[in-house]
Protein backbone atom coordinates (compact mmCIF):
# COMPACT_ATOMS: atom_id res chain seq x y z
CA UNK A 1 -20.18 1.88 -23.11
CA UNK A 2 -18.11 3.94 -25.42
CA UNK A 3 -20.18 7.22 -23.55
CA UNK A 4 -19.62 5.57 -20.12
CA UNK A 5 -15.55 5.70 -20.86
CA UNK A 6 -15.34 8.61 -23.00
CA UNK A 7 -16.92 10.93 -20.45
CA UNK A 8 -14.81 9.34 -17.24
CA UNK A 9 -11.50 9.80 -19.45
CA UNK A 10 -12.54 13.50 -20.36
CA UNK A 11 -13.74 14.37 -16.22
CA UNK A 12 -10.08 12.91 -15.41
CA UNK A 13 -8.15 15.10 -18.02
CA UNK A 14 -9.89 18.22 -16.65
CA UNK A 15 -9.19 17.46 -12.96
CA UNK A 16 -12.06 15.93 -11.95
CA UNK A 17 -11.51 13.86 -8.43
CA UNK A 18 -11.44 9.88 -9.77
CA UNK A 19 -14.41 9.43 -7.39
CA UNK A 20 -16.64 11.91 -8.66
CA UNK A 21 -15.30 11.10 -12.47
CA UNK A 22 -16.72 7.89 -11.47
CA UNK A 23 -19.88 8.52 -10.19
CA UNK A 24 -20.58 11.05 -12.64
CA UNK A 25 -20.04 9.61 -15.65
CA UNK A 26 -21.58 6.08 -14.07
CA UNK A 27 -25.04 8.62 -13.60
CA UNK A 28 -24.69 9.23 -16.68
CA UNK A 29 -24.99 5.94 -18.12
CA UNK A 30 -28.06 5.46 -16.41
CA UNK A 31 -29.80 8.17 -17.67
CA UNK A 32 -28.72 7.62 -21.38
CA UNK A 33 -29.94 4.14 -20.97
CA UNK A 34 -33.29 4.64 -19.20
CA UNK A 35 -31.97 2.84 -15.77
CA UNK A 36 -33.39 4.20 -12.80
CA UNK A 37 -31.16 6.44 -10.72
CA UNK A 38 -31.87 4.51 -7.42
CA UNK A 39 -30.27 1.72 -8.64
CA UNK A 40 -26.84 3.82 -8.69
CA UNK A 41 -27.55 4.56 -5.57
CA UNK A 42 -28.33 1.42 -4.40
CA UNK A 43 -24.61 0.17 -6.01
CA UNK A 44 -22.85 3.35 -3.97
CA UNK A 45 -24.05 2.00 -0.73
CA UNK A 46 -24.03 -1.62 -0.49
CA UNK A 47 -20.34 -1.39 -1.38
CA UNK A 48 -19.56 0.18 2.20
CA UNK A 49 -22.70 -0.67 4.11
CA UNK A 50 -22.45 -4.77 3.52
CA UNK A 51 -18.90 -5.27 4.01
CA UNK A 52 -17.79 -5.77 7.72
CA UNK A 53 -14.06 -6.29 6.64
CA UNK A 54 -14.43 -2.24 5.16
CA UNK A 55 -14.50 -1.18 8.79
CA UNK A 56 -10.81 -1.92 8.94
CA UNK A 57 -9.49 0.90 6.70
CA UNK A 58 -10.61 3.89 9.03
CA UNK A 59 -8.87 2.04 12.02
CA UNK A 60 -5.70 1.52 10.17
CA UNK A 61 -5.49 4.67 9.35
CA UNK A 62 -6.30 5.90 12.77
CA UNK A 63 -3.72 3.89 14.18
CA UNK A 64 -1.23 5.45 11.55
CA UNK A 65 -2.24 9.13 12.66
CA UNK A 66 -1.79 8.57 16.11
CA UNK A 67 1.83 7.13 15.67
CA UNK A 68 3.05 9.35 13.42
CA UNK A 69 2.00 12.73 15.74
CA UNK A 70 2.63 10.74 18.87
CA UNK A 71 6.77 10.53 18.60
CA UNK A 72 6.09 6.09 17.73
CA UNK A 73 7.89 6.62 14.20
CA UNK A 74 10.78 8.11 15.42
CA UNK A 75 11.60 5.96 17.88
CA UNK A 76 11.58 3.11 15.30
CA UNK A 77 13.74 5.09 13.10
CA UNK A 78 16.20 5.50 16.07
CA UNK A 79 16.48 2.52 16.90
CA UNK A 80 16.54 1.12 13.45
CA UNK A 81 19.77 3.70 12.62
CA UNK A 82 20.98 1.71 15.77
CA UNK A 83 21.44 -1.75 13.98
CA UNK A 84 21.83 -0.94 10.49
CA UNK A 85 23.60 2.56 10.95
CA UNK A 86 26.78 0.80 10.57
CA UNK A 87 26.44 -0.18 6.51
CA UNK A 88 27.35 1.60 3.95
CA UNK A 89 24.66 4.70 3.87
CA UNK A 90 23.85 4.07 7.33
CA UNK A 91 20.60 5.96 6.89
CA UNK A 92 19.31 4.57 4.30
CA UNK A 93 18.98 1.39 5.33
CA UNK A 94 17.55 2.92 8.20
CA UNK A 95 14.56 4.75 6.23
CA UNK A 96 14.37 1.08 4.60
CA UNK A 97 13.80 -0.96 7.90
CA UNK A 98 11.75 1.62 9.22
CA UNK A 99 9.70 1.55 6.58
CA UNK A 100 9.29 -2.35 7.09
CA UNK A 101 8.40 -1.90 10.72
CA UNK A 102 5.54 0.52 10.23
CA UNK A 103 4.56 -1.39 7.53
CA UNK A 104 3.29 -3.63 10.61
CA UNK A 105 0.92 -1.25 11.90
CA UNK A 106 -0.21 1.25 9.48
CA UNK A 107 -0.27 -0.87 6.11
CA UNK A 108 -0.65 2.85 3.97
CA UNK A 109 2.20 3.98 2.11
CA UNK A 110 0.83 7.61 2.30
CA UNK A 111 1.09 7.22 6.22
CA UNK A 112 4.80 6.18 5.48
CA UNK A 113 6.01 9.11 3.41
CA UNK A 114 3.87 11.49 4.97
CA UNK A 115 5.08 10.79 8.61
CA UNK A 116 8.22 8.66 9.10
CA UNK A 117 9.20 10.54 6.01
CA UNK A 118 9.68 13.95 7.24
CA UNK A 119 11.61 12.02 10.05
CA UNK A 120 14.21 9.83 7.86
CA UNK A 121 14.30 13.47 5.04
CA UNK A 122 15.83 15.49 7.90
CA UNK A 123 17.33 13.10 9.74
CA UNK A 124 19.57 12.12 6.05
CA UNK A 125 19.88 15.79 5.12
CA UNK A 126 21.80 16.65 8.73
CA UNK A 127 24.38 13.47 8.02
CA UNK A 128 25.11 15.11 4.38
CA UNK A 129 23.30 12.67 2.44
CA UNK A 130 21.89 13.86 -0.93
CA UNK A 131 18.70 15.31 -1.37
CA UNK A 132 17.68 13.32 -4.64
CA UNK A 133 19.22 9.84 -3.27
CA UNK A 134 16.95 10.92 0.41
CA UNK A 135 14.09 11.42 -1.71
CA UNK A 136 13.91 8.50 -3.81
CA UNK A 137 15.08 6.05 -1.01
CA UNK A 138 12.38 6.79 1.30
CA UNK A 139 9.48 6.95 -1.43
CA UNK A 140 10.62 3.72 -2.67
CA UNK A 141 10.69 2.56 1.07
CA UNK A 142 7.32 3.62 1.77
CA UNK A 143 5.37 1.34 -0.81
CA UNK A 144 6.53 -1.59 1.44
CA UNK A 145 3.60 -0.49 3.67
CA UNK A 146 0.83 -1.50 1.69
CA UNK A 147 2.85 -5.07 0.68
CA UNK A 148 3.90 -6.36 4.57
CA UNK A 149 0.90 -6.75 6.85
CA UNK A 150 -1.17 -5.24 7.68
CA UNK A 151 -2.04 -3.68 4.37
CA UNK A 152 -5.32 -1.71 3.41
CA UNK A 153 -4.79 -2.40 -0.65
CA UNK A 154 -5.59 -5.83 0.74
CA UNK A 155 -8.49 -5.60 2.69
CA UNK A 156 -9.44 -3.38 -0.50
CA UNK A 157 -8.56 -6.97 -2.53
CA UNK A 158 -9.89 -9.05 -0.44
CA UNK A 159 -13.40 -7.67 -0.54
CA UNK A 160 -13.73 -6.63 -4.42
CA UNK A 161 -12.29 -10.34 -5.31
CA UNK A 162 -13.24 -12.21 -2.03
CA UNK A 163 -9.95 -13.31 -1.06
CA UNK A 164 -9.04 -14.51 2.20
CA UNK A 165 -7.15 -11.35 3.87
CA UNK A 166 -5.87 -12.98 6.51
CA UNK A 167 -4.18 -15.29 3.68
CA UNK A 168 -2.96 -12.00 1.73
CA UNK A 169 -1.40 -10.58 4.83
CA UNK A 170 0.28 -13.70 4.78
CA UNK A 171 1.35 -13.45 1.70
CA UNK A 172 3.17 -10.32 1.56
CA UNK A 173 5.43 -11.28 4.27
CA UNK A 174 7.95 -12.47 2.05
CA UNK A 175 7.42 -10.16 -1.37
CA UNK A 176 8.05 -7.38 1.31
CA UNK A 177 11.14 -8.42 3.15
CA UNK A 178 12.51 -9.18 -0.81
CA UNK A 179 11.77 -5.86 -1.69
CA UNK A 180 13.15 -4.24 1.00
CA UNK A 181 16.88 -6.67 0.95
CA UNK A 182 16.74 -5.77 -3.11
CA UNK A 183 16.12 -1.90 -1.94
CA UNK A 184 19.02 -2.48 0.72
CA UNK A 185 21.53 -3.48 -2.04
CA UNK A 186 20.96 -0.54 -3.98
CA UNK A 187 21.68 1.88 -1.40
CA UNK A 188 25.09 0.58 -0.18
CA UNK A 189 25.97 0.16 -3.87
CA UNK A 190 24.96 4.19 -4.20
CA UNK A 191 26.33 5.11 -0.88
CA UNK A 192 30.02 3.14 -1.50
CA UNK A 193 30.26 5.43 -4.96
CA UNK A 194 29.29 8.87 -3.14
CA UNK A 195 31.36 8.02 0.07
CA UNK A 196 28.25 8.42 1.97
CA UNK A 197 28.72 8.18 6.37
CA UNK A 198 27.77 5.23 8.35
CA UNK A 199 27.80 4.96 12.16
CA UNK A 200 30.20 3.15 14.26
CA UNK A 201 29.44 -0.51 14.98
CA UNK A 202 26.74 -0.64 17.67
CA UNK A 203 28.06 -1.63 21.30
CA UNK A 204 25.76 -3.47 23.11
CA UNK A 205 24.82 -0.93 25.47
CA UNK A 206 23.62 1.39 22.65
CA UNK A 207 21.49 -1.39 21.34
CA UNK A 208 19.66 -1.68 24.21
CA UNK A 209 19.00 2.03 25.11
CA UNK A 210 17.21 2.55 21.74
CA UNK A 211 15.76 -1.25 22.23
CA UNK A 212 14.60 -0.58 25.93
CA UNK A 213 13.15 3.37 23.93
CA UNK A 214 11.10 1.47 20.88
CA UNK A 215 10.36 -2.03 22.81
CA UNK A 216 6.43 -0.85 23.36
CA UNK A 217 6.76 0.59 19.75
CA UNK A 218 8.08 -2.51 18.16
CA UNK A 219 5.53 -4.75 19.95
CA UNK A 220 2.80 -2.87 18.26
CA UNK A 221 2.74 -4.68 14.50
CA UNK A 222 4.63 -8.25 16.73
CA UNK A 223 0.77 -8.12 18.54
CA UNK A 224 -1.25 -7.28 15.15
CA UNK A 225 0.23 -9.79 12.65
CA UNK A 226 0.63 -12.46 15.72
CA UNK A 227 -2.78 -12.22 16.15
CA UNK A 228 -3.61 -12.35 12.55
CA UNK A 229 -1.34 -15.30 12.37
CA UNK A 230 -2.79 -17.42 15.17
CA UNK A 231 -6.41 -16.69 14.24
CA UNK A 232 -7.09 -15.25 17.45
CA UNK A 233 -8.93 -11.90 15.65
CA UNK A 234 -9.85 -10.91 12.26
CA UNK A 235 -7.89 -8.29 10.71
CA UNK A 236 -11.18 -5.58 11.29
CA UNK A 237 -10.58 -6.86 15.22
CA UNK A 238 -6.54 -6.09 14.44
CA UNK A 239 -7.00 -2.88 13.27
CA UNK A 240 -9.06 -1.29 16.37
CA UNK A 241 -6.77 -3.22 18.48
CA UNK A 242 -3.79 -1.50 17.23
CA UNK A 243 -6.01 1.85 17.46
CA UNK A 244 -6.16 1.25 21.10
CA UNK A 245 -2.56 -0.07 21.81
CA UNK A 246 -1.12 3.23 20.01
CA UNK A 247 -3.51 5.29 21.98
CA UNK A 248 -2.80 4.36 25.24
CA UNK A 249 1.00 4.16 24.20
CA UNK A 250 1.15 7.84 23.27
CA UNK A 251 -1.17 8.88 26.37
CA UNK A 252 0.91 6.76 29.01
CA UNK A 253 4.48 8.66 27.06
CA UNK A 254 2.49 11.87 27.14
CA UNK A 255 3.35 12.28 23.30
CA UNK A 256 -0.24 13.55 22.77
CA UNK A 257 -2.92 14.50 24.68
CA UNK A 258 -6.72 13.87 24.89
CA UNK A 259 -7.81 17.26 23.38
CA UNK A 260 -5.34 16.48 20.15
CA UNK A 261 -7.64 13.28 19.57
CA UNK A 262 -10.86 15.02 18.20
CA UNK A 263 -8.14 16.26 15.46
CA UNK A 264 -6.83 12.86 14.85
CA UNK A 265 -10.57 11.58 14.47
CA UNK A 266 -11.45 14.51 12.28
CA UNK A 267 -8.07 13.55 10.06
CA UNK A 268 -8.92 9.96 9.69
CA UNK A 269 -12.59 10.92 8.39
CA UNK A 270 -11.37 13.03 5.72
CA UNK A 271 -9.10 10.58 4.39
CA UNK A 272 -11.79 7.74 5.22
CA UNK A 273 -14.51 9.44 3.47
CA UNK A 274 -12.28 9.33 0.28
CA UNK A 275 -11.46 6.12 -0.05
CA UNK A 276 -14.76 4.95 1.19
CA UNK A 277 -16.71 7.45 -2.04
CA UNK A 278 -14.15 6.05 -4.54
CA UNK A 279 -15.06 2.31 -3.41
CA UNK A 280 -19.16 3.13 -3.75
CA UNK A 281 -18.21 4.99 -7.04
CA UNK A 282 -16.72 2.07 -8.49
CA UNK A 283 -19.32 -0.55 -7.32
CA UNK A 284 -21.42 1.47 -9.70
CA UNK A 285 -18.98 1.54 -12.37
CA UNK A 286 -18.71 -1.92 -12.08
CA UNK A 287 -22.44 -2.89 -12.43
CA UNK A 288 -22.42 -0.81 -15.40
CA UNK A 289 -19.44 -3.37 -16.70
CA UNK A 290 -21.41 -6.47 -15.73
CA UNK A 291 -24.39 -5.35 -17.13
CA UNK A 292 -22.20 -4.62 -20.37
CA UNK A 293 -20.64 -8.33 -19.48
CA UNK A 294 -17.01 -6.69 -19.83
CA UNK A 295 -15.61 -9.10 -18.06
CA UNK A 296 -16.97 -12.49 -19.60
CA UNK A 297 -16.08 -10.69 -22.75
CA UNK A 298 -12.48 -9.75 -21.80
CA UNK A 299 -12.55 -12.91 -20.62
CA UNK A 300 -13.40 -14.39 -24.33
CA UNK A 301 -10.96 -12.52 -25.75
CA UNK A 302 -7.97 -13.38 -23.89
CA UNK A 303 -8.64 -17.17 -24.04
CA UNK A 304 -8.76 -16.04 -27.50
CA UNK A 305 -5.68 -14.55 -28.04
CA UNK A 306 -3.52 -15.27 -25.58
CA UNK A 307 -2.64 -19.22 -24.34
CA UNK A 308 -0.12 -19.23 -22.46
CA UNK A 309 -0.25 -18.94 -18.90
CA UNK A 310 3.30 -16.70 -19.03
CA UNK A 311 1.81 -14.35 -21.71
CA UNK A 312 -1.22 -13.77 -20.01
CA UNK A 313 0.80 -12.74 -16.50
CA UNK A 314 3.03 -10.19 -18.90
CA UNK A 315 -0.52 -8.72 -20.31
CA UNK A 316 -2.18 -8.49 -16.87
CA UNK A 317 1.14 -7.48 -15.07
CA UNK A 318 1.55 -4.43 -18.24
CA UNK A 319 -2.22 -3.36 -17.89
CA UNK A 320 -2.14 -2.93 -14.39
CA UNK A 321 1.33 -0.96 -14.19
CA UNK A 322 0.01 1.37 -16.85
CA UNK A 323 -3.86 1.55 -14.56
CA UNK A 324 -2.01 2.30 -11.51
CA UNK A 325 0.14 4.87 -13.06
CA UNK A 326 -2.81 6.60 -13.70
CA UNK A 327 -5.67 5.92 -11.33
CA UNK A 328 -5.98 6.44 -7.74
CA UNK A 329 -4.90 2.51 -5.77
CA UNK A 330 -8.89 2.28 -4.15
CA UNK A 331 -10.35 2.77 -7.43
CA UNK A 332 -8.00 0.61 -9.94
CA UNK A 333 -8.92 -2.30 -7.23
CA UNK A 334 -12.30 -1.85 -7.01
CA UNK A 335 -13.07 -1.45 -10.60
CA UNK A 336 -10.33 -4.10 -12.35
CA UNK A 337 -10.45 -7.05 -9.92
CA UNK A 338 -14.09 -8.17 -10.55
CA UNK A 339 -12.75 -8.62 -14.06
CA UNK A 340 -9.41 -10.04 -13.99
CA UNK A 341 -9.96 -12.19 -11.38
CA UNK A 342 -12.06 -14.51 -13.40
CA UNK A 343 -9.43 -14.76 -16.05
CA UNK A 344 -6.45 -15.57 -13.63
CA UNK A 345 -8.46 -18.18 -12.09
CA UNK A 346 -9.51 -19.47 -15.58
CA UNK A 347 -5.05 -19.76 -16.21
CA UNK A 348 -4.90 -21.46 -12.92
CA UNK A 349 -3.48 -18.51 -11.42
CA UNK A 350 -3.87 -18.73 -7.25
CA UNK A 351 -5.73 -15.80 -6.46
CA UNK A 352 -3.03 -14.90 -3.47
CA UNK A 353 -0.64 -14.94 -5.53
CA UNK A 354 -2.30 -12.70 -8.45
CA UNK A 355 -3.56 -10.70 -5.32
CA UNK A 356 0.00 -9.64 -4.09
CA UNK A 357 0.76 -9.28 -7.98
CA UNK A 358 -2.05 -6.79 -7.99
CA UNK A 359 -1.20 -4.40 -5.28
CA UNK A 360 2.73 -4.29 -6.10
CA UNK A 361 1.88 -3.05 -9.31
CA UNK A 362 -0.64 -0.48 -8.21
CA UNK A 363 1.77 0.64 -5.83
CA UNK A 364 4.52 1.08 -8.24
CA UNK A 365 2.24 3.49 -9.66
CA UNK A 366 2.59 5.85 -6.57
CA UNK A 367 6.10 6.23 -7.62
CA UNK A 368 5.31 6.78 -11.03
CA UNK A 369 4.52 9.80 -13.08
CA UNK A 370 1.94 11.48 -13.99
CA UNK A 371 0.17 10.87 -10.76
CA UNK A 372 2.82 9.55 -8.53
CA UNK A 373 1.36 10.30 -5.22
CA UNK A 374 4.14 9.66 -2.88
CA UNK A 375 6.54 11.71 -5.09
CA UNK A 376 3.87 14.46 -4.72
CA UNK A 377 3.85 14.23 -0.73
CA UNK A 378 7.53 13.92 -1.11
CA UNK A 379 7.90 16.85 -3.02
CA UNK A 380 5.38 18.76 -0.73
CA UNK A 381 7.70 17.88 2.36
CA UNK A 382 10.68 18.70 1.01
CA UNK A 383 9.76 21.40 -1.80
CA UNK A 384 12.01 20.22 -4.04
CA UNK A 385 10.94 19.80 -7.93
CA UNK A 386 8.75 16.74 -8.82
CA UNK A 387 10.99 16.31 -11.42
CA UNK A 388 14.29 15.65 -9.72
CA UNK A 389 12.24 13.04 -7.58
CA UNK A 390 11.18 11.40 -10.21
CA UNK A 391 14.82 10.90 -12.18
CA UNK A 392 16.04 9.36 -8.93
CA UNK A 393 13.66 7.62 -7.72
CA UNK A 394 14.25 5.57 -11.07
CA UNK A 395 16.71 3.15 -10.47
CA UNK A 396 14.69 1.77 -7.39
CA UNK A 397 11.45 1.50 -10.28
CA UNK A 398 13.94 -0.83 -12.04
CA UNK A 399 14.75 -3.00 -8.87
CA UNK A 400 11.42 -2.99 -7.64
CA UNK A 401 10.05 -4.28 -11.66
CA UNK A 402 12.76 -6.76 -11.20
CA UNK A 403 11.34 -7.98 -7.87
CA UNK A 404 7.78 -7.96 -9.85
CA UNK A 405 9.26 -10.39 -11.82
CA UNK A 406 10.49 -12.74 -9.26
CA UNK A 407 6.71 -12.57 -7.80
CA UNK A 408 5.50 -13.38 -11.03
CA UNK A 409 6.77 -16.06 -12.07
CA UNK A 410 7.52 -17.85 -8.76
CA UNK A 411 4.52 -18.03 -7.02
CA UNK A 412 5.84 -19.99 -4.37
CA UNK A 413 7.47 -16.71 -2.87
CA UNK A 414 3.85 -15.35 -2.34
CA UNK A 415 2.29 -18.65 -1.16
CA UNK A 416 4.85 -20.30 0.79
CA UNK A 417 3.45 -18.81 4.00
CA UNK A 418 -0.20 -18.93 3.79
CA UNK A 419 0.34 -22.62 2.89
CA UNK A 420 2.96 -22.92 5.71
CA UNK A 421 -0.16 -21.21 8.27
CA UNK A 422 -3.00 -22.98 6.51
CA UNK A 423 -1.47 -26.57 6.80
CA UNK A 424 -0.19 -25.44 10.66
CA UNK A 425 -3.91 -25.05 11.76
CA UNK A 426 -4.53 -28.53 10.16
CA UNK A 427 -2.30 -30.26 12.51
C-alpha cells in the first residue's frame, strides 16, 4: 500500500495527468503483488460500462457547449443585469444570478467560467468595474453550477456512493440559493466602498424586452429540474432532453448552424473521455483499497478516536477541503466516497446531506490553490496573473467556508426539500 501511494504522489508531483497517475501506479500494484492485469482492466470498465446514470455527464456537457456558443448565456446575463442591475455593483449580482440560472442546465462549473464568464469579464470591465473584484466574483459564482441542479459532481456521487440523484438535485436547491444570497452580500458591501455603477431601476417595459429575449432560455433548466421534480424522467432522460431543447433553440435563433455541431460533438468527447478515464482509473484504485480493507480500517480508527458526531464532520469536512485542493473533482469522488460513506452512515450522518457536504468542499477546491481550476480558466480568459486571482478571490473562500458551516451542522438546509418531494409523492 505504502508503494501504491508513494508512486501516485510522486506521478502527481512530476505532472502526471491524475488519471493516468491513477492507473499507473494502480498497474503497478498488481504486478508487485502477483494480481493478474485483467483484473485492472476488468475494474476500468465496469465503472463506465455498468452504470446507466454515467450516460448523463456527456449530455450535460453537451447541452453546456451548445449554450454557451449558441448566444443562450448571454441572453440570461442580459436579462439578469435587467432585474438586479439596479443594486449596488449592478453587475455583479448579475454574474451571480446568472451563474444560478445556468446552474439549471449545465450543472459544470468549468462550463460556467469558461462561457458565461468571458460574457460577465467583459461585460464588468466596459462599466469600470475592477479587474480583481470581476475575477473573483464570477469564479466564486461559477461553483454554484455543480451545487443547484442539475449537477454532474452528483451524478458522479450518486453512483460511487449509490445515492438517490434525483434526491441530491434536490438537495442543493437550497445550499445553492444560500450561497449565492451570502455571495450577493459581499458584492454590494465591496461595490458601496469602491463606488462601483448600478443601473437605473428597471421600468416595466425593459423587463419585459429582455424577459420576452431569454423566456425560451429561462424555460430550459424550469423544464429539466420540473421534470426531475415530478418524476416524470430520470436525470440521464433530463440531460438528453435539455441536449435537444438547446439544440433546436439555437437552430430555430440561427445562433449556430448544423455544420458547427460535429465540433460541439467532438468538444464534448474530449472533455467526456476525461472524466470518464479518471472514473475507470479510480474504480481500480479503489479495489486496490478494498482489497487492502482501507475503509473498514479507517473506519476502525475513527470510531476509535473520534466520538462525537461534530468532531467527526470537522475531520471529514478538513480532509476533503485539503483532497479537493489538490485532486481533480471526478477523481476525489470516485476514490474517497466508497470510504467515507460507511463512516458517515455509521455517525448517523444522512447520506444527502454528507453528499451536498461532499461536493461543496470539492468545489471549493477549484478556487483554491495549487490546482484551482477555475482560477486557471479565469486567468487564461483574462491573462491576468494567477496570483492576483487568487488574493481576491479570498474573501468569497471565507463566505463560502462560512456557508460550509451552516450546511454542516444544519442538515435540515440540505434535506428540507427532498423530504418536502419525497413525502409529496406519498400523498
Amino acid at each position: 500500500m505504502i508503494l501504491l501511494v508513494g508512486l501516485f504522489a510522486a506521478l502527481m508531483i512530476i505532472g502526471t495527468p491524475v488519471g493516468v497517475a491513477l492507473l499507473g501506479s494502480s498497474v503497478c500494484y498488481f504486478v508487485v503483488h502477483g494480481y493478474s492485469i485483467q483484473q485492472a482492466f476488468q475494474a476500468f470498465t465496469s465503472a463506465i460500462s455498468n452504470s446507466f446514470t454515467l450516460i448523463a455527464v456527456p449530455f450535460f456537457i453537451l447541452a453546456a457547449n451548445i449554450m454557451n456558443n449558441g448566444g443562450i448565456t448571454r441572453k440570461i446575463f442580459n436579462f439578469c443585469n435587467a432585474v438586479v442591475g439596479w443594486i449596488p455593483g449592478g453587475l455583479g449580482h448579475a454574474n451571480i444570478l446568472s451563474s444560478v440560472v445556468f446552474a439549471g442546465m449545465s450543472g459544470a462549473a468549468i462550463a460556467d467560467a469558461g462561457g458565461l464568464g468571458a460574457i460577465e469579464l467583459q461585460a464588468m470591465k466596459e462599466q469600470g468595474y475592477d479587474e480583481d473584484f470581476s475575477l473573483a466574483i464570477t469564479g466564486a459564482s461559477s461553483i454554484l453550477g455543480p451545487i443547484i441542479p442539475p449537477s454532474v459532481p452528483a451524478i458522479l456521487f450518486g453512483v460511487a456512493g449509490s445515492v438517490s440523484i434525483g434526491k441530491l438535485f434536490m438537495g442543493g436547491i437550497i445550499p445553492g440559493i444560500l450561497m449565492a444570497v451570502s455571495m450577493g452580500i459581499l458584492v454590494s458591501i465591496q461595490s458601496i466602498r469602491r463606488h462601483y455603477p448600478r443601473a437605473p431601476f428597471p421600468t416595466l417595459k425593459s423587463l419585459w424586452h429582455y424577459f420576452s429575449q431569454a423566456f425560451f432560455s429561462l424555460m430550459c433548466p424550469v423544464i429539466i429540474i420540473g421534470c426531475i421534480m415530478t418524476g416524470v424522467c430520470t436525470p440521464t432522460e433530463a440531460a438528453i432532453i435539455a441536449v435537444f431543447y438547446a439544440f433546436l433553440l439555437t437552430i430555430f435563433t440561427k445562433a449556430i448552424r448544423l455544420k458547427d455541431i460535429p465540433g460541439f460533438l467532438l468538444e464534448t468527447a474530449g472533455s467526456t473521455v476525461n472524466v470518464m478515464f479518471i472514473i475507470g482509473a479510480a474504480n481500480v484504485f479503489a479495489w486496490i483499497l478494498t482489497v487492502e480493507q482501507i475503509p473498514q480500517k479507517m473506519s476502525i480508527w475513527m470510531t476509535d478516536h473520534i466520538h462525537e458526531k461534530i468532531i467527526a464532520l470537522l475531520f471529514i469536512n478538513l480532509l476533503l477541503l485539503i483532497v479537493g485542493t489538490f485532486m481533480e473533482t471526478a477523481a476525489a469522488i470516485s476514490i474517497l466516497v466508497p470510504i467515507l460513506m460507511p463512516i458517515a452512515l455509521g455517525y448517523g450522518i444522512d447520506p444527502v446531506h454528507f453528499g451536498i457536504m461532499c461536493i461543496l468542499n470539492l468545489m471549493l477546491g477549484l478556487l483554491t490553490p495549487p490546482i484551482g481550476m477555475v482560477l486557471y480558466v479565469l486567468s487564461s480568459v483574462s491573462k491576468v496573473p494567477f496570483e492576483k486571482i487568487v488574493r481576491a478571490v479570498l474573501p468569497y473562500l471565507v463566505i463560502l467556508l462560512i456557508v460550509l458551516m451552516m450546511i454542516t451542522f444544519i442538515p435540515e438546509i440540505v434535506t428540507f426539500l427532498p423530504d418536502l418531494v419525497a413525502n409529496m409523492k406519498k400523498v
